[in-house]
C-alpha atoms as a PDB file:
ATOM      1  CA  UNK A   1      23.627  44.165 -58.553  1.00  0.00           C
ATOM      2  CA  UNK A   2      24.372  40.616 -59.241  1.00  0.00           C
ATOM      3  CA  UNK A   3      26.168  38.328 -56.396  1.00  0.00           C
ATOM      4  CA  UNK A   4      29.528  37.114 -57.918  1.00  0.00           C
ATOM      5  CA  UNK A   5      29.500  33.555 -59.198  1.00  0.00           C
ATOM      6  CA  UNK A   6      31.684  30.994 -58.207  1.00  0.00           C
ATOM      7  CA  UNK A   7      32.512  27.025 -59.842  1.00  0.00           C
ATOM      8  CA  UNK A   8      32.711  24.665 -56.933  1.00  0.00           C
ATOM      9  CA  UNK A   9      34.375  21.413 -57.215  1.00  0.00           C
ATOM     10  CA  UNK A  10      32.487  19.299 -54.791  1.00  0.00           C
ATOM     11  CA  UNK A  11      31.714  15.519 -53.912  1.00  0.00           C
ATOM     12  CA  UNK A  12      29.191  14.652 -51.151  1.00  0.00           C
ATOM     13  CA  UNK A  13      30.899  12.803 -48.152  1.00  0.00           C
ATOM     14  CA  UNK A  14      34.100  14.597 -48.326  1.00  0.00           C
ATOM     15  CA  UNK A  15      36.159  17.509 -47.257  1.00  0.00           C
ATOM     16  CA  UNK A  16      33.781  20.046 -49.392  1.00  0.00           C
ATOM     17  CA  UNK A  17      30.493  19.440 -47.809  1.00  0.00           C
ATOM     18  CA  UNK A  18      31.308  21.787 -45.216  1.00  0.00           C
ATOM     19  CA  UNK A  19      32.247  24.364 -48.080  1.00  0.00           C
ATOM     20  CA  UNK A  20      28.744  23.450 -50.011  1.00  0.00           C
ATOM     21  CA  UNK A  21      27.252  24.524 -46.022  1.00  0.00           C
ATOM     22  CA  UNK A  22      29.116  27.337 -46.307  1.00  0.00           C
ATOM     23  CA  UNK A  23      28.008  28.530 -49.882  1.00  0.00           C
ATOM     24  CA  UNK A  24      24.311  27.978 -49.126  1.00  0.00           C
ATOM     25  CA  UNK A  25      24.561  29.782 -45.991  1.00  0.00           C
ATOM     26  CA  UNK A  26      26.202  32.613 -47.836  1.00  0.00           C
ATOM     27  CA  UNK A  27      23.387  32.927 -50.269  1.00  0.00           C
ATOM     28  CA  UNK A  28      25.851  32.306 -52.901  1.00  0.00           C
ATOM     29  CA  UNK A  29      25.587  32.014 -56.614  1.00  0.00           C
ATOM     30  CA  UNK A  30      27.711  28.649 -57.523  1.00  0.00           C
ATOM     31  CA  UNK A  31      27.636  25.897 -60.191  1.00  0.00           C
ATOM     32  CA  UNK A  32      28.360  22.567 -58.481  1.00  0.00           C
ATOM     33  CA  UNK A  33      31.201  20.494 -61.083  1.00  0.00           C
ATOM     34  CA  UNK A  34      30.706  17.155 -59.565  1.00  0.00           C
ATOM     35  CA  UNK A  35      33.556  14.554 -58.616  1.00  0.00           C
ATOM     36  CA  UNK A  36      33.961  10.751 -58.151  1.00  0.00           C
ATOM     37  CA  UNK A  37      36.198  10.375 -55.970  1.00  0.00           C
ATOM     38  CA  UNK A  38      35.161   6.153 -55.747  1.00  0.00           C
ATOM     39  CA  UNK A  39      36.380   6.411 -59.480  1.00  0.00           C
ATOM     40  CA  UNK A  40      38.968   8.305 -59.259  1.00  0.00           C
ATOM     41  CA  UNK A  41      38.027  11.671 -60.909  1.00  0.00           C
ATOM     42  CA  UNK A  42      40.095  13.889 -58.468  1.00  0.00           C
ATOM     43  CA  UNK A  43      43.313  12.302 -59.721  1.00  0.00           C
ATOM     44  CA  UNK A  44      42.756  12.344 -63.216  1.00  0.00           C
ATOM     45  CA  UNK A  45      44.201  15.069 -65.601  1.00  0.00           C
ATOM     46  CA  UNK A  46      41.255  17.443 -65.730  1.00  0.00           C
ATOM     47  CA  UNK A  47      41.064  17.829 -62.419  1.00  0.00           C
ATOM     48  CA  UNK A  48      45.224  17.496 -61.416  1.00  0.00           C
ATOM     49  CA  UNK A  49      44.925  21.085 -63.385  1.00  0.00           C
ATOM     50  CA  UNK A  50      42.615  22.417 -60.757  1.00  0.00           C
ATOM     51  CA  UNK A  51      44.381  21.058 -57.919  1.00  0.00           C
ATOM     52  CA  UNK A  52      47.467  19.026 -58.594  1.00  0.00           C
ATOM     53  CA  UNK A  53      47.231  17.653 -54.715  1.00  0.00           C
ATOM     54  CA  UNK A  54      43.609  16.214 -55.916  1.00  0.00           C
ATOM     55  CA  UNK A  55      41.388  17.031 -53.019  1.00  0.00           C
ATOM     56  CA  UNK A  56      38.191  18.981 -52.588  1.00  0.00           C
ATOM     57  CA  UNK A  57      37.366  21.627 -52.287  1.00  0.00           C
ATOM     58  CA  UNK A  58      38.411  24.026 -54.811  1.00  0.00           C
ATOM     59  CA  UNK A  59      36.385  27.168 -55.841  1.00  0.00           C
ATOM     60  CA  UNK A  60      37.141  29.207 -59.235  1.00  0.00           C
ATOM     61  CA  UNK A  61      35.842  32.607 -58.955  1.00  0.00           C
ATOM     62  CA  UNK A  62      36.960  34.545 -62.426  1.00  0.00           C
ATOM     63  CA  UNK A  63      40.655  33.458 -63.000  1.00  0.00           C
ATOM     64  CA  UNK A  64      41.026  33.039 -59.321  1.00  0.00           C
ATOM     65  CA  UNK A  65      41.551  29.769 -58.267  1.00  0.00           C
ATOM     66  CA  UNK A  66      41.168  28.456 -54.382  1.00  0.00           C
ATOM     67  CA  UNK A  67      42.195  24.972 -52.907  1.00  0.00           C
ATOM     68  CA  UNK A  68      42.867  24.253 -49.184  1.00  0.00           C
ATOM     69  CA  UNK A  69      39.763  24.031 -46.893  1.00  0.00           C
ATOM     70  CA  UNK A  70      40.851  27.821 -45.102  1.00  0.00           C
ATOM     71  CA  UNK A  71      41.753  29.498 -48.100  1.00  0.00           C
ATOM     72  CA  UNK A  72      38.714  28.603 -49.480  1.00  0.00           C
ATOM     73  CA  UNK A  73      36.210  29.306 -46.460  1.00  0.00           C
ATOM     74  CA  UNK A  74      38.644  33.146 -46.553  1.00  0.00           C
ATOM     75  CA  UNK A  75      37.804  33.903 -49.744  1.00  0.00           C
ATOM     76  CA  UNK A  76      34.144  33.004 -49.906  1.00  0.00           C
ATOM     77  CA  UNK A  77      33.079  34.690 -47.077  1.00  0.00           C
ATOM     78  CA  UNK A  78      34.670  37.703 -48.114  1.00  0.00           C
ATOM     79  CA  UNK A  79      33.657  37.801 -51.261  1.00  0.00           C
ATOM     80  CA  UNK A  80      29.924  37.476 -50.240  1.00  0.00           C
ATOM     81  CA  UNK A  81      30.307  40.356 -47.433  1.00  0.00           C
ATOM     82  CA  UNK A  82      26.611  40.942 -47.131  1.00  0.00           C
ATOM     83  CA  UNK A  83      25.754  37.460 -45.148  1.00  0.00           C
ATOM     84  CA  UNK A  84      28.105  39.257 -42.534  1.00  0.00           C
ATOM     85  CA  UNK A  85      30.012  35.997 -41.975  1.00  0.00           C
ATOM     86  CA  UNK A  86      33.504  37.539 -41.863  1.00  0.00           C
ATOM     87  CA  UNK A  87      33.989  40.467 -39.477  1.00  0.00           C
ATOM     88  CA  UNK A  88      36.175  42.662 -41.827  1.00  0.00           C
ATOM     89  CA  UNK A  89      39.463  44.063 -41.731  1.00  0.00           C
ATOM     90  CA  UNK A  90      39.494  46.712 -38.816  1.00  0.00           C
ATOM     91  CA  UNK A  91      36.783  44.638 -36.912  1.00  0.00           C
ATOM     92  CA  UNK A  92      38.538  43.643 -33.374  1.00  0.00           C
ATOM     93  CA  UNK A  93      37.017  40.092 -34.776  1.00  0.00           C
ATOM     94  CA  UNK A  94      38.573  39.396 -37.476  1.00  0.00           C
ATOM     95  CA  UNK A  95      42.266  38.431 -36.050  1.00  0.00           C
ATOM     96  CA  UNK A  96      40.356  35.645 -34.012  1.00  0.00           C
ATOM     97  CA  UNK A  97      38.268  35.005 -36.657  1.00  0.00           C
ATOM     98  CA  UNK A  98      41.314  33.906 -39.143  1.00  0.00           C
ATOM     99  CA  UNK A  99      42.903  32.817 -36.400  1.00  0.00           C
ATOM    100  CA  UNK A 100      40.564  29.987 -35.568  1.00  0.00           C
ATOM    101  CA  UNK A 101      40.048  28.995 -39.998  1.00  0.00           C
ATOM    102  CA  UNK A 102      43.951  28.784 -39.875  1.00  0.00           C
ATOM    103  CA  UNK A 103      43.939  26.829 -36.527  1.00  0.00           C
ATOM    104  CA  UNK A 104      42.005  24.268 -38.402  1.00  0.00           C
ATOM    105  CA  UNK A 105      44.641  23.248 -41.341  1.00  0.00           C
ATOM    106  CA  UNK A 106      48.117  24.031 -39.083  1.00  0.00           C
ATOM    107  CA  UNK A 107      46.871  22.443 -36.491  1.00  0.00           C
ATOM    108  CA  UNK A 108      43.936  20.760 -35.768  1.00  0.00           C
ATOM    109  CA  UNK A 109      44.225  18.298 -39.353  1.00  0.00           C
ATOM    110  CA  UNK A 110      47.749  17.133 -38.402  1.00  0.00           C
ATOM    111  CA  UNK A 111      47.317  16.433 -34.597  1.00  0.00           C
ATOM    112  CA  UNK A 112      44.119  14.392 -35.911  1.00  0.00           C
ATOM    113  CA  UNK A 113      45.838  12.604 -38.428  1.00  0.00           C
ATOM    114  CA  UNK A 114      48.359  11.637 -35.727  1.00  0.00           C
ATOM    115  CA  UNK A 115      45.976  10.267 -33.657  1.00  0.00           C
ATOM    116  CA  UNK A 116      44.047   8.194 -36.124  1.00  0.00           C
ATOM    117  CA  UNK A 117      47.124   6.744 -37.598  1.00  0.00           C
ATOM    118  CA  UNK A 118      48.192   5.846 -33.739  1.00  0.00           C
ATOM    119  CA  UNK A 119      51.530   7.881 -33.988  1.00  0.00           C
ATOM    120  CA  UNK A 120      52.992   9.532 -31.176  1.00  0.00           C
ATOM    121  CA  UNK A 121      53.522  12.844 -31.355  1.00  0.00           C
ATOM    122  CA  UNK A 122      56.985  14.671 -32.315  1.00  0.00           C
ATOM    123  CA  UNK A 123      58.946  16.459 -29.491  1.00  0.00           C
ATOM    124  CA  UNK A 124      57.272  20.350 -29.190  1.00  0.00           C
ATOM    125  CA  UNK A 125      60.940  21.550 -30.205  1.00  0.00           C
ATOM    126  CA  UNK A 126      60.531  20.325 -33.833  1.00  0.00           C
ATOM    127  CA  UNK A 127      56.195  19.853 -34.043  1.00  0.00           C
ATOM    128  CA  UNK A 128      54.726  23.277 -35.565  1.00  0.00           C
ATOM    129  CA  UNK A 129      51.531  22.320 -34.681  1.00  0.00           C
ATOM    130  CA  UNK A 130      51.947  21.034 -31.069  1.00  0.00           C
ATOM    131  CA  UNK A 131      50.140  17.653 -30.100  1.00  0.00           C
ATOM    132  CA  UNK A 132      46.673  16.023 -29.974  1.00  0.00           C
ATOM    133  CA  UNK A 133      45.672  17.183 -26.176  1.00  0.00           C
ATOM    134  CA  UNK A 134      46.586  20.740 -26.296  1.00  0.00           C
ATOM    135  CA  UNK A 135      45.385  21.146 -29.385  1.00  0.00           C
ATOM    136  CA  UNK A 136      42.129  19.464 -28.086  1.00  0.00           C
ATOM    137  CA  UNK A 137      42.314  21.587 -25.197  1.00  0.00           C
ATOM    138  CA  UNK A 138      42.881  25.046 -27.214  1.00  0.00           C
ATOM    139  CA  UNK A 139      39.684  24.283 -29.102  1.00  0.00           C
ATOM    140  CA  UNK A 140      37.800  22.939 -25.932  1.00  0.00           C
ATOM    141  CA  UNK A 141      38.243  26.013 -23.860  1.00  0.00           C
ATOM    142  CA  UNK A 142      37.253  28.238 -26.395  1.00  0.00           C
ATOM    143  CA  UNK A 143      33.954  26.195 -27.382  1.00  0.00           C
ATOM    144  CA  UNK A 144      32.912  26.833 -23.876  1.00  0.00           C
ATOM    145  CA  UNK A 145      32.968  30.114 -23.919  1.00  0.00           C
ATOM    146  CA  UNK A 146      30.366  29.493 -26.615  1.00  0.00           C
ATOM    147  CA  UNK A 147      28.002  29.727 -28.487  1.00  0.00           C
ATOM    148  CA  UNK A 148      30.235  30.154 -31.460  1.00  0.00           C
ATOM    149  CA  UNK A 149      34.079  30.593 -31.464  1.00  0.00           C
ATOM    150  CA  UNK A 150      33.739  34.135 -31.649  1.00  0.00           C
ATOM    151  CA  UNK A 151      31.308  34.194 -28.501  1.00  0.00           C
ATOM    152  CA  UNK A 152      27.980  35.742 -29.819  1.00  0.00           C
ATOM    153  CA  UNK A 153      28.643  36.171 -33.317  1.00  0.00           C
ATOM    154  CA  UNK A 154      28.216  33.313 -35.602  1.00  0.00           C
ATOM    155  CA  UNK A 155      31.268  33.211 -39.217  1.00  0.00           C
ATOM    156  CA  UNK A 156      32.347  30.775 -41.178  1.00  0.00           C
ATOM    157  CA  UNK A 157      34.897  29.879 -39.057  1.00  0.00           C
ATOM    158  CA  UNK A 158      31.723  27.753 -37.452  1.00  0.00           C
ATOM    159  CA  UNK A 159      30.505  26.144 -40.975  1.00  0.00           C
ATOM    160  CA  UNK A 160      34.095  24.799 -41.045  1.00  0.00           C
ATOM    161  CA  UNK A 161      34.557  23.384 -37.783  1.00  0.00           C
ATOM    162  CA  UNK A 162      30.809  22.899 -36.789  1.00  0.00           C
ATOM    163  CA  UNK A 163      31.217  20.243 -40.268  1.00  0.00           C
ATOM    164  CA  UNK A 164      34.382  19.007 -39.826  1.00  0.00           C
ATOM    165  CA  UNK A 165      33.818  18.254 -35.750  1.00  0.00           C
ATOM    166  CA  UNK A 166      30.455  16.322 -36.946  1.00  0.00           C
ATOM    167  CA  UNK A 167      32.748  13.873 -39.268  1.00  0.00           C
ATOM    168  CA  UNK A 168      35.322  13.507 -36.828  1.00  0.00           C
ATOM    169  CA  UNK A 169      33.214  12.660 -33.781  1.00  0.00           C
ATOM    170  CA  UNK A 170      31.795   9.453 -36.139  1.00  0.00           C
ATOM    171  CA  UNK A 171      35.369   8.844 -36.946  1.00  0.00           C
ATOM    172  CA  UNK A 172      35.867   8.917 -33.326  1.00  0.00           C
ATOM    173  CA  UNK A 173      38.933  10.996 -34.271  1.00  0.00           C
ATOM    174  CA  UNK A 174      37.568  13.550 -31.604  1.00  0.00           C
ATOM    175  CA  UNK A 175      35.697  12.448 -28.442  1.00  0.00           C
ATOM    176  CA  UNK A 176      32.059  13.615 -28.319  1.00  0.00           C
ATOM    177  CA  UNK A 177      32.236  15.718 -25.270  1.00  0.00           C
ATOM    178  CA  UNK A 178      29.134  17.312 -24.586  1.00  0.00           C
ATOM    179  CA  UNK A 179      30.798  20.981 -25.201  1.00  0.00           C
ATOM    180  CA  UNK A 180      31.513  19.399 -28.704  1.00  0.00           C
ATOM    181  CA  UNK A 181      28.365  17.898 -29.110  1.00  0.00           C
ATOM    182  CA  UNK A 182      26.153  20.608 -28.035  1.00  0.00           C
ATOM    183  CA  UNK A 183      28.333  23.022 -30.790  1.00  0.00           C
ATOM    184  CA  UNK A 184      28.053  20.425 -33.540  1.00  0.00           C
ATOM    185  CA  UNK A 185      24.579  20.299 -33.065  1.00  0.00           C
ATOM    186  CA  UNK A 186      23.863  24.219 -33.136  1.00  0.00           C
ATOM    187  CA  UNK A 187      25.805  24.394 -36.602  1.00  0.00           C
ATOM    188  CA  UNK A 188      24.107  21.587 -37.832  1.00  0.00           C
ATOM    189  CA  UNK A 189      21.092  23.482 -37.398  1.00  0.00           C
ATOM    190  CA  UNK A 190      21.768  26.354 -39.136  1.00  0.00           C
ATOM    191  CA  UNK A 191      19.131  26.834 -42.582  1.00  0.00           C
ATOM    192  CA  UNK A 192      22.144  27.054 -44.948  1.00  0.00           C
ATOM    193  CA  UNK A 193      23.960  23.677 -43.330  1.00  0.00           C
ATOM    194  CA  UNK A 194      20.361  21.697 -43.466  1.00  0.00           C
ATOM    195  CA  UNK A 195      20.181  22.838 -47.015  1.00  0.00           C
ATOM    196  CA  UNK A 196      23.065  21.787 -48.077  1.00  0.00           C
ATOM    197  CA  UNK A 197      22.805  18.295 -46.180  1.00  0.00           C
ATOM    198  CA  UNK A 198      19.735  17.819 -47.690  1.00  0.00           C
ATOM    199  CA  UNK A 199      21.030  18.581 -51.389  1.00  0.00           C
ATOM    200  CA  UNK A 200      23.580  16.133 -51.244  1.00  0.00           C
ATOM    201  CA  UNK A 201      22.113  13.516 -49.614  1.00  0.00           C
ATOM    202  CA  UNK A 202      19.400  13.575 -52.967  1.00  0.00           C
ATOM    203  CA  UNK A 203      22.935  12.966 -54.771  1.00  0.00           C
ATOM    204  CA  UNK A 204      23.896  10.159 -52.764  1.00  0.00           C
ATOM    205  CA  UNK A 205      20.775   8.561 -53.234  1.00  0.00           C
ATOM    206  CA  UNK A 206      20.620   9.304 -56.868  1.00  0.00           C
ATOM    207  CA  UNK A 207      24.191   7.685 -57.442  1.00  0.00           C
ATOM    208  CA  UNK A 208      23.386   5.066 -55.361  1.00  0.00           C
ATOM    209  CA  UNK A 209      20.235   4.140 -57.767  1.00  0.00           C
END
């Protein structure tokens, strides 16, 4: 039986590496549709009819569509359910599993974005997604239980915020605490993730030529 194929709309040094990670750690089948984003590509037309918020990634699987980081790391994993990287419906995992993807977008991006644009934070009556520390905290305290945010058993959930922790501890968006670091460093090691490092760093260097 074939493995379902998937477009992914993907530009090295952006958002979607961690989704590229996530696809090659899958196993996936997927045609990479390339994107500027130094020129511009993700606002123009084409692309605006993919995703009219022009960001990667986005994944079209048939006439399904998928934007938003989450959504997209949902969808893939289940659609690929024998890499076993989403504990399926039923599983006492999977509410802690989504849990932790949504966690990501509603609150970990906009406590972030606060911080690196030196804002304080809104009063917890009217602030959905709470502020930087306990944020930092929530994520902190789970990390230690370790090794992966759902203990022993390894999901997407880590691609996504093994990834996104490695950008944002360069940033210095998030401090490099050695709970961090030492979690960073085990996703980064994962086959799939090196694989997918490795394929677009050869892009890099080829548009850089």
């Amino acid at each position: 039986m074939s493995k379902p194929h998937v477009t992914f709309f993907h530009s090295p040094q952006s958002r979607s590496a961690g989704t590229r990670a996530l696809l090659e750690e899958l196993g996936a089948d997927y045609e990479l549709h390339l994107l500027n984003l130094k020129d511009r590509e993700q606002r123009q037309p084409a692309y605006l009819a993919v995703n009219p918020m022009g960001k990667v990634p986005a994944i079209l699987h048939g006439d399904a569509l998928v934007t938003e980081q989450p959504a997209v790391y949902i969808y893939l994993a289940d659609l690929y359910p024998e890499a076993a990287l989403a504990p399926p419906i039923g599983d006492p995992l999977r509410g802690p599993y989504l849990r932790w993807l949504v966690f990501y977008g509603s609150c970990f991006e906009p406590a972030v974005t606060d911080r690196s644009m030196q804002r304080e934070p809104a009063p917890s009556s009217t602030c959905g997604y709470g502020d930087y520390d306990t944020m930092l905290k929530t994520l902190t305290d789970q990390l230690e239980k370790g090794p992966w945010l759902l203990g022993d058993t390894y999901s997407a959930a880590d691609v996504l915020w093994g990834t996104a922790l490695n950008w944002t501890t360069m940033f210095k968006l998030v401090p490099e605490l050695p709970v961090i670091r030492a979690y960073i460093d085990r996703v980064l090691a994962r086959p799939g993730v090196q694989r997918a490092a490795a394929a677009d760093a050869e892009l890099i260097a080829a548009a850089s030529a």
